[in-house]
Protein backbone atom coordinates (compact mmCIF):
# COMPACT_ATOMS: atom_id res chain seq x y z
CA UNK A 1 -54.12 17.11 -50.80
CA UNK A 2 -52.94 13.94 -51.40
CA UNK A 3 -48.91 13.26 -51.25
CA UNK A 4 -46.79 13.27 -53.97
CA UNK A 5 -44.28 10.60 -52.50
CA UNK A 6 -45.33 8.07 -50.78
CA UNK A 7 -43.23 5.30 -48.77
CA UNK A 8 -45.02 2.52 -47.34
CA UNK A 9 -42.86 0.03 -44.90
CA UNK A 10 -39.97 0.30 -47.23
CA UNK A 11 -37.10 -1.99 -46.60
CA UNK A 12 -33.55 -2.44 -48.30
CA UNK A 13 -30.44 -4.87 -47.27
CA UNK A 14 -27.09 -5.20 -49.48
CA UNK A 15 -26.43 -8.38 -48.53
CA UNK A 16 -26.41 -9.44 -44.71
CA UNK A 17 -26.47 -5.36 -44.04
CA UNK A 18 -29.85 -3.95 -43.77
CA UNK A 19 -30.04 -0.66 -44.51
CA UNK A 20 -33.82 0.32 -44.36
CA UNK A 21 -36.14 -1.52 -42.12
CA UNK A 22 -39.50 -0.46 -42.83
CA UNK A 23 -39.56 3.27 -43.07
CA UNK A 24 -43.02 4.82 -43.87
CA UNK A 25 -43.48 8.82 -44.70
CA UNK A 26 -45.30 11.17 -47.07
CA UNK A 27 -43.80 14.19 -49.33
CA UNK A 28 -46.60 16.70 -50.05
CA UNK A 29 -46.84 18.44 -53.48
CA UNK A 30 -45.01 21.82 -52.51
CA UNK A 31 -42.94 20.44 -49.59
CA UNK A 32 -39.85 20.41 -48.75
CA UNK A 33 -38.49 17.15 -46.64
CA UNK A 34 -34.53 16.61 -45.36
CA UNK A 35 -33.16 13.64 -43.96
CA UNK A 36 -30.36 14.17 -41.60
CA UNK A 37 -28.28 11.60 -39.87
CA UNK A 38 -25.20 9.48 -39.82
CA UNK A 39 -23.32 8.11 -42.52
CA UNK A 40 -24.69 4.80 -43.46
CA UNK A 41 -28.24 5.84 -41.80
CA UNK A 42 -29.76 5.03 -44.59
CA UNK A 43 -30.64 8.74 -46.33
CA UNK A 44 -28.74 8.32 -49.34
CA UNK A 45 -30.62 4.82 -50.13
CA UNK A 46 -33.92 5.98 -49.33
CA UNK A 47 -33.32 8.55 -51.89
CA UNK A 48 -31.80 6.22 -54.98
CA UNK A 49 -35.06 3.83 -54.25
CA UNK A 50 -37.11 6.67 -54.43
CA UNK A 51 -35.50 7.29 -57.88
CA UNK A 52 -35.46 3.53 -58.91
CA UNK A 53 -31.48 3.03 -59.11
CA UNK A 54 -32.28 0.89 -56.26
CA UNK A 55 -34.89 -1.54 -55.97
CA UNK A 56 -36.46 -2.70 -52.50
CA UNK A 57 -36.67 -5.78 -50.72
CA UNK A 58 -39.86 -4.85 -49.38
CA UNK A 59 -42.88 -2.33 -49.11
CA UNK A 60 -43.64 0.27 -51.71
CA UNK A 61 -43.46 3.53 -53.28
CA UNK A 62 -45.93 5.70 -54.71
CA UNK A 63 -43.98 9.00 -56.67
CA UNK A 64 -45.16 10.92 -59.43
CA UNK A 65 -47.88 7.89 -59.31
CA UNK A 66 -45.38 5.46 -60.71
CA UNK A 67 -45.26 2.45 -58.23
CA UNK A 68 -42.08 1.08 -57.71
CA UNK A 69 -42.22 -2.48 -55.69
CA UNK A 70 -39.52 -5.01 -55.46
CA UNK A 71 -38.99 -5.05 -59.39
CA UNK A 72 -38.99 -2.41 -61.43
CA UNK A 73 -39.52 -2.45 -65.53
CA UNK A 74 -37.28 -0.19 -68.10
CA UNK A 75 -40.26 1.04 -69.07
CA UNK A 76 -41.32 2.35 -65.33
CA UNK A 77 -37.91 4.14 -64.64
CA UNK A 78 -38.15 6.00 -68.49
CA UNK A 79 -41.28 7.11 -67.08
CA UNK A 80 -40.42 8.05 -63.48
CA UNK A 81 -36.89 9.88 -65.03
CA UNK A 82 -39.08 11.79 -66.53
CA UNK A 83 -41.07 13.53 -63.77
CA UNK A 84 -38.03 12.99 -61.25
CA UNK A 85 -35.02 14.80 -61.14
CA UNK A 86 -31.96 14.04 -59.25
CA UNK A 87 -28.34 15.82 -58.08
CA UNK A 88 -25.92 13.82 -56.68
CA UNK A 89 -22.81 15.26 -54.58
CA UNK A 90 -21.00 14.73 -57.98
CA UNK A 91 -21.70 16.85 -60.99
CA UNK A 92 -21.22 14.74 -63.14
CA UNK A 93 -21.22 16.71 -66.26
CA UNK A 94 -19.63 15.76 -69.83
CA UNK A 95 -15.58 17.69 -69.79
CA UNK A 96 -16.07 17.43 -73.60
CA UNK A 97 -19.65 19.62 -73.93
CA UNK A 98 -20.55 23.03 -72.97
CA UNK A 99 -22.19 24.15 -70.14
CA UNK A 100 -25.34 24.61 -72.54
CA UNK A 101 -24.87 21.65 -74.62
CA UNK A 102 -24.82 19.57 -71.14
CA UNK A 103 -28.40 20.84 -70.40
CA UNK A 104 -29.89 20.25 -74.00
CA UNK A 105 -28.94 16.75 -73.67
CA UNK A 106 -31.54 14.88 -71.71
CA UNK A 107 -34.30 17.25 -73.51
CA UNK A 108 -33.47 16.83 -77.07
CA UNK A 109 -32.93 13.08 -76.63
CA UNK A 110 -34.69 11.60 -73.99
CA UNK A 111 -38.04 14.60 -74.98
CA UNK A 112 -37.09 14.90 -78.66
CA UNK A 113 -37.57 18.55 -77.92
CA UNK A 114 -36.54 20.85 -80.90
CA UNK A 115 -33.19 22.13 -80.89
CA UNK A 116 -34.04 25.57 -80.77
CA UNK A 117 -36.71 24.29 -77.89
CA UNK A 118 -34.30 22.92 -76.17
CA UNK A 119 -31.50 25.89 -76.52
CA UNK A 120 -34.41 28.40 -75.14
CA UNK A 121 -35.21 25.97 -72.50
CA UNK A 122 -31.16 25.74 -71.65
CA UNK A 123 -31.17 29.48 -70.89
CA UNK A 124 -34.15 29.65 -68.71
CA UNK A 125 -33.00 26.94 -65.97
CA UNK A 126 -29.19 28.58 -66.15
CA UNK A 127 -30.85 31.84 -65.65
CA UNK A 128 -32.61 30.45 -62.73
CA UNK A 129 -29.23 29.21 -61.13
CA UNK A 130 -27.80 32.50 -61.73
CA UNK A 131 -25.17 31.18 -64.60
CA UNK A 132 -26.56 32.94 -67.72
CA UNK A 133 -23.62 34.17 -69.10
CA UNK A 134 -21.74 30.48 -68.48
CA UNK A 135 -23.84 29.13 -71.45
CA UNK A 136 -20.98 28.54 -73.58
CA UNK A 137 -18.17 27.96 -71.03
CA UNK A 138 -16.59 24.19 -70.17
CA UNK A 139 -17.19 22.70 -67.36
CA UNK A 140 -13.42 23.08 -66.81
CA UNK A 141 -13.44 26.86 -66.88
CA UNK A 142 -16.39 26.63 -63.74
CA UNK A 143 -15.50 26.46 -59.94
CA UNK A 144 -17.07 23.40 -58.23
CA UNK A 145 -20.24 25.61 -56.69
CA UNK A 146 -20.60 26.79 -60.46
CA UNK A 147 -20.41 23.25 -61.75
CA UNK A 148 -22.72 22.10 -59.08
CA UNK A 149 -25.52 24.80 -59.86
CA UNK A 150 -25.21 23.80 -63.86
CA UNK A 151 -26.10 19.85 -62.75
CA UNK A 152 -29.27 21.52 -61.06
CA UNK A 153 -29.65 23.57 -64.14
CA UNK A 154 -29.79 20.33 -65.92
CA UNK A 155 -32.37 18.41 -64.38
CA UNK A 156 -34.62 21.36 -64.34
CA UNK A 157 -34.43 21.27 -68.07
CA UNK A 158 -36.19 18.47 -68.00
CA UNK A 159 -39.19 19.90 -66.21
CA UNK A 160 -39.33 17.27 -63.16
CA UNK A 161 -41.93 17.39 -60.43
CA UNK A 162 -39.67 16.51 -58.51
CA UNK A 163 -36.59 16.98 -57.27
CA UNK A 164 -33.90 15.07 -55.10
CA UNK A 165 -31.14 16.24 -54.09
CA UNK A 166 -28.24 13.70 -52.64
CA UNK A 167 -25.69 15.36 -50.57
CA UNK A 168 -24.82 18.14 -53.25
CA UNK A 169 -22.74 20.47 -51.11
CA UNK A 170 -20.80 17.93 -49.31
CA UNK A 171 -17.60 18.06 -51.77
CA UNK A 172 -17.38 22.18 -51.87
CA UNK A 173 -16.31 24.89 -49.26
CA UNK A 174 -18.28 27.12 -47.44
CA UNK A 175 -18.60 29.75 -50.21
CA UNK A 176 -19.59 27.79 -52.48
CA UNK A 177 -22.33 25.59 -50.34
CA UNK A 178 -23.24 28.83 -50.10
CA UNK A 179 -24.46 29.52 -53.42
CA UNK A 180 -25.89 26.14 -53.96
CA UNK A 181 -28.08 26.28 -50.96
CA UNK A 182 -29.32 29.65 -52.48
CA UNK A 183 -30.27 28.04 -55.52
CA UNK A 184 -31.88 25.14 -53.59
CA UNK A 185 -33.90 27.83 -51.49
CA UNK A 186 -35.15 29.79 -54.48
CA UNK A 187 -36.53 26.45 -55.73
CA UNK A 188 -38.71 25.97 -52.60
CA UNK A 189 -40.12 29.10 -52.94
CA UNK A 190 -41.17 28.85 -56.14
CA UNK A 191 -42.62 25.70 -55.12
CA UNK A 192 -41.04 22.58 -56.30
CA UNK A 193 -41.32 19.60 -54.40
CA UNK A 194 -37.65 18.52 -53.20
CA UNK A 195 -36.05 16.19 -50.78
CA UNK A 196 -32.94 16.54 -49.72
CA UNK A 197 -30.46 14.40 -48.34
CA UNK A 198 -28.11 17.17 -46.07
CA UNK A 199 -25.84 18.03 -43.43
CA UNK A 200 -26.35 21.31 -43.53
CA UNK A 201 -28.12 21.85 -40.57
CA UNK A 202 -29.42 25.26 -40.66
CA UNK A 203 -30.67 25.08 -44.32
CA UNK A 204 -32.71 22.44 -43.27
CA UNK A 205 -34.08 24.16 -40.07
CA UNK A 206 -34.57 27.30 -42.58
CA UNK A 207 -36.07 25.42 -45.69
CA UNK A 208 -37.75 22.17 -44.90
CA UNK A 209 -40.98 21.59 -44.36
CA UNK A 210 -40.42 18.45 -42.78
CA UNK A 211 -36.90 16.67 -41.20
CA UNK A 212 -36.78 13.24 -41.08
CA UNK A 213 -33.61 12.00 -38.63
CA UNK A 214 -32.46 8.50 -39.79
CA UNK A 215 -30.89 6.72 -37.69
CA UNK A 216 -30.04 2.57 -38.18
CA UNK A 217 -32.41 2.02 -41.27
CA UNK A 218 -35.40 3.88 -39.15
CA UNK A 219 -37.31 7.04 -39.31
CA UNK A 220 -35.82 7.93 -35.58
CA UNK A 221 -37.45 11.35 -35.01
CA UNK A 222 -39.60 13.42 -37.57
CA UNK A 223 -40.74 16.95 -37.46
CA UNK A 224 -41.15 20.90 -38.28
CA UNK A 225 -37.58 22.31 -38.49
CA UNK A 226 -37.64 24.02 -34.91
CA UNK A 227 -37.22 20.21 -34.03
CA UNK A 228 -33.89 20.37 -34.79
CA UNK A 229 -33.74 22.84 -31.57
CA UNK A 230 -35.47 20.67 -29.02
CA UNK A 231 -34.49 16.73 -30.27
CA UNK A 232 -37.16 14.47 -28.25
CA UNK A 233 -34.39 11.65 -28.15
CA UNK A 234 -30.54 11.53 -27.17
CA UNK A 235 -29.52 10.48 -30.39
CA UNK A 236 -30.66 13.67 -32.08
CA UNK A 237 -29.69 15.43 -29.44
CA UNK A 238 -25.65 14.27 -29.82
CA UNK A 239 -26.08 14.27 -33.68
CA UNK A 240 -26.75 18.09 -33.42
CA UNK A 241 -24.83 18.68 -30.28
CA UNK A 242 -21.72 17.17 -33.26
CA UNK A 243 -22.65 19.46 -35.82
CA UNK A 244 -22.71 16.42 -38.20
């Protein structure tokens, strides 16, 4: 089966900082693949060029089979929004719009899906996050797990074949990480191809596929989960041994 994601030699520097330096893997239609590691690793970066908000310096990327190089047109990221879905650690959602009207958006504007499409389509995905009956609450009215599983809601409304998912439990507590990571985990077993930027550590022994440790721009160890229990290299080894 051929991959879904592809990174070839990808590089990225903001300014005199580089940030990626050459990192190469694969994300198989199905899969699920976390990158761990340190704060300014390079994770979050990897992910935002894999969604085009950042471009590259070098290398390339094959997702969705839109090809994103060192330029990227308008054109290419309408096109790649539209089979790629992302959650960031904020939610992000409009104050002003409810919880339902928040999820029609992208669809009815960015699809032109009917209104009554897009309404049916609005109750499916909060269904599927377990926030049915939140359809015509405010975002103000939700706790921050709540919030957080209505921004996941949202890009599933728009049908992506892929998901990425950017630190999304870092801002809440342990109860409600809890429910997001639930969410996240019914998603891989229903199949959707995700990758996950995380520091939960035992989600991504229990869910991933793969686990990619970053460490100083570079792919630094990759594996099976179980990895995470036998690290091959010192640095993994302390990273875990932290509990980062």
């Amino acid at each position: 089966m051929s991959p879904i994601i592809k990174l070839s030699n990808v590089s990225k520097s903001f300014g005199a900082l580089q940030v990626l330096d050459g990192i190469s893997f694969d994300v198989h239609p199905g899969s699920v693949v976390a990158l761990i590691g340190r704060s300014g690793s390079g994770k979050s970066t990897a992910l935002r060029c894999m969604n085009g908000l950042e471009t590259i310096d070098s290398g390339e990327i094959d997702i969705c089979s839109h090809r994103l190089g060192t330029t990227v047109e308008k054109g290419l990221l309408r096109a790649l929004h539209l089979d790629v879905g992302m959650v960031f650690q904020s939610y992000n959602l409009f104050p002003h719009l409810t919880v339902g009207q928040n999820i029609m958006l992208a669809p009815r504007w960015v699809k032109k899906s009917a209104k009554g499409e897009a309404r049916e389509r609005a109750m499916e995905v909060l269904s599927r996050v377990g926030l049915a009956e939140k359809f015509d609450s405010y975002p103000e009215q939700l706790s921050g797990g709540q919030q957080q599983r209505v921004a996941i809601a949202r890009s599933l409304a728009m049908q992506p074949k892929v998901m990425l998912f950017d630190e999304v439990t870092s801002a809440l507590d342990p109860e409600l990480t809890g429910e997001v990571l639930r969410v996240m985990e019914s998603l891989a077993r229903e199949g959707m191809t995700m990758v996950l930027v995380t520091h939960e550590m035992a989600f991504a022994r229990r869910v991933a596929d793969t686990v990619i440790f970053m460490h100083k721009g570079r792919i630094h160890e990759k594996g099976p989960g179980a990895m995470l229990e036998a690290p091959s290299t010192p640095e993994l080894a302390q990273f875990v041994g932290n509990g980062l």
